[in-house]
Protein backbone atom coordinates (compact mmCIF):
# COMPACT_ATOMS: atom_id res chain seq x y z
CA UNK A 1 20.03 233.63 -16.98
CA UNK A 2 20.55 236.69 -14.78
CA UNK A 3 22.66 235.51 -11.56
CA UNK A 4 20.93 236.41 -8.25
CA UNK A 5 23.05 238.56 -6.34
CA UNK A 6 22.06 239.25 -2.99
CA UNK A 7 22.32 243.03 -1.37
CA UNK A 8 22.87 241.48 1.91
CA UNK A 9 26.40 240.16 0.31
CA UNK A 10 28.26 243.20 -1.19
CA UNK A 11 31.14 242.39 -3.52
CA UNK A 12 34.22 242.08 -1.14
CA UNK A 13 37.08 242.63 -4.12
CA UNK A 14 37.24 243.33 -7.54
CA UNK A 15 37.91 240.46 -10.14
CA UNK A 16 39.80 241.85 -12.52
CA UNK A 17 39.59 240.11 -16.18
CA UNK A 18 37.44 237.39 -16.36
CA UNK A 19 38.15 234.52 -18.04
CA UNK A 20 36.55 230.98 -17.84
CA UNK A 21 37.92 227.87 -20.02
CA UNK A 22 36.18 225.54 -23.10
CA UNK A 23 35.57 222.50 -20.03
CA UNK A 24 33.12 224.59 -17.70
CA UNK A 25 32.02 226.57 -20.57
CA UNK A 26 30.44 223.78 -22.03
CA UNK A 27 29.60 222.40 -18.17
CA UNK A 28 27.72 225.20 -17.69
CA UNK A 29 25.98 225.64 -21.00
CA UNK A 30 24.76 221.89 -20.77
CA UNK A 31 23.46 222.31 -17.46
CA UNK A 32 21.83 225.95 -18.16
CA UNK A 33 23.56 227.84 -15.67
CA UNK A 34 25.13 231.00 -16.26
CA UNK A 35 29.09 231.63 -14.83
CA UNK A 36 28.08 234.41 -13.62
CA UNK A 37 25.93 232.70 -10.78
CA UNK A 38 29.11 231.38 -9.53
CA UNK A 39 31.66 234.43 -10.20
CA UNK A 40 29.13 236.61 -7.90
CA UNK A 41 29.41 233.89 -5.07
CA UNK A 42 33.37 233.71 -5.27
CA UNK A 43 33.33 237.49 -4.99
CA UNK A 44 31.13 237.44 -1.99
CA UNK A 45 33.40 235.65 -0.29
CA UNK A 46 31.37 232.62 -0.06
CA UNK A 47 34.30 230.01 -1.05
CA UNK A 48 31.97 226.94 -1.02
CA UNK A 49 33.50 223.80 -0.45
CA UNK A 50 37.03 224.96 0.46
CA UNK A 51 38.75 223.05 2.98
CA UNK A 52 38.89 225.39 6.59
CA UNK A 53 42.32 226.28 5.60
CA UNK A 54 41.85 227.45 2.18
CA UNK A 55 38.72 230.07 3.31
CA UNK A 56 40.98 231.29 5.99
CA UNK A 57 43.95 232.17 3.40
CA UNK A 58 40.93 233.60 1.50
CA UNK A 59 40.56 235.91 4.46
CA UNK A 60 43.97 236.60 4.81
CA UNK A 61 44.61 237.11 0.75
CA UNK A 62 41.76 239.75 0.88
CA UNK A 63 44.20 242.02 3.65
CA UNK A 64 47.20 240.86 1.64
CA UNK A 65 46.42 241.14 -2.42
CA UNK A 66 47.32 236.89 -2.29
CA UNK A 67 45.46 234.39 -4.58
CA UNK A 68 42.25 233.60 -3.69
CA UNK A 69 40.13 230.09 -4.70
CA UNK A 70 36.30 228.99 -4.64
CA UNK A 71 35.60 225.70 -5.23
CA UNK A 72 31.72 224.90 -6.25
CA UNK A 73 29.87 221.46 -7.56
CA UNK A 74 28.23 221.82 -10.67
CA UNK A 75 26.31 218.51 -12.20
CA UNK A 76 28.65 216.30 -9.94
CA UNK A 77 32.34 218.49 -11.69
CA UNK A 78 34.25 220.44 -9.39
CA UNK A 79 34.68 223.92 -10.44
CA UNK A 80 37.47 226.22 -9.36
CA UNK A 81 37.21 229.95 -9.54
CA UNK A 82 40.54 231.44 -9.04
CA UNK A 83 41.46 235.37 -8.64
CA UNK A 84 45.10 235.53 -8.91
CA UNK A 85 47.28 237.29 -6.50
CA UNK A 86 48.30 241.05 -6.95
CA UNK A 87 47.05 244.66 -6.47
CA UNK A 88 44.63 245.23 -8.18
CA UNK A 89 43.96 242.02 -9.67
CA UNK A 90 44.12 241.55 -12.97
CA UNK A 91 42.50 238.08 -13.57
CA UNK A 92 39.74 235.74 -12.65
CA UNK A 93 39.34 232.47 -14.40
CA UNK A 94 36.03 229.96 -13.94
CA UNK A 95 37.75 226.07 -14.91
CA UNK A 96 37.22 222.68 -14.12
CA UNK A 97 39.22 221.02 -11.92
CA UNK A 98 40.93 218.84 -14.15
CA UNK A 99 42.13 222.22 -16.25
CA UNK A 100 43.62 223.19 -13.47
């Protein structure tokens, strides 16, 4: 499945490695739906369903090089996507939340 990425939201930092863990893999895979649909949302800055404080030290962490978290429902799980801090950054990793 080919995420849909939408021109009207340009990538607002780079990701780094990608990684994702065995738990959402197989989430994911079950439910037919590609990480990549939800990698291309973190990086658009569209956190989901962070709490207010969490997408505004998403803001901040893009000035800063700080961590920054997405947190989406997939099939009733909680994902986390998590870019870790630094410049540039060097990882991403897609995980439930109970791998976290």
């Amino acid at each position: 499945m080919k995420p849909a990425i939408n021109p009207a939201s340009p990538l607002r930092f780079a990701p780094g490695e990608i990684v994702a863990t065995l738990g959402v893999d197989a989430l994911l895979r079950v439910n037919n739906i590609s990480p990549l649909s939800l990698l291309a949302r973190h990086l658009s800055g569209a956190w989901g369903e962070v709490c207010a404080e969490d997408a505004q030290a998403n803001e901040r962490a893009l000035q800063t090089g700080g961590r920054l978290l997405s947190v989406y429902t997939v099939a009733g799980e909680r994902c986390y996507v998590i870019t870790e801090a630094g410049e540039p950054r060097t990882v991403t990793t897609i995980l439930l939340t109970a791998e976290y």
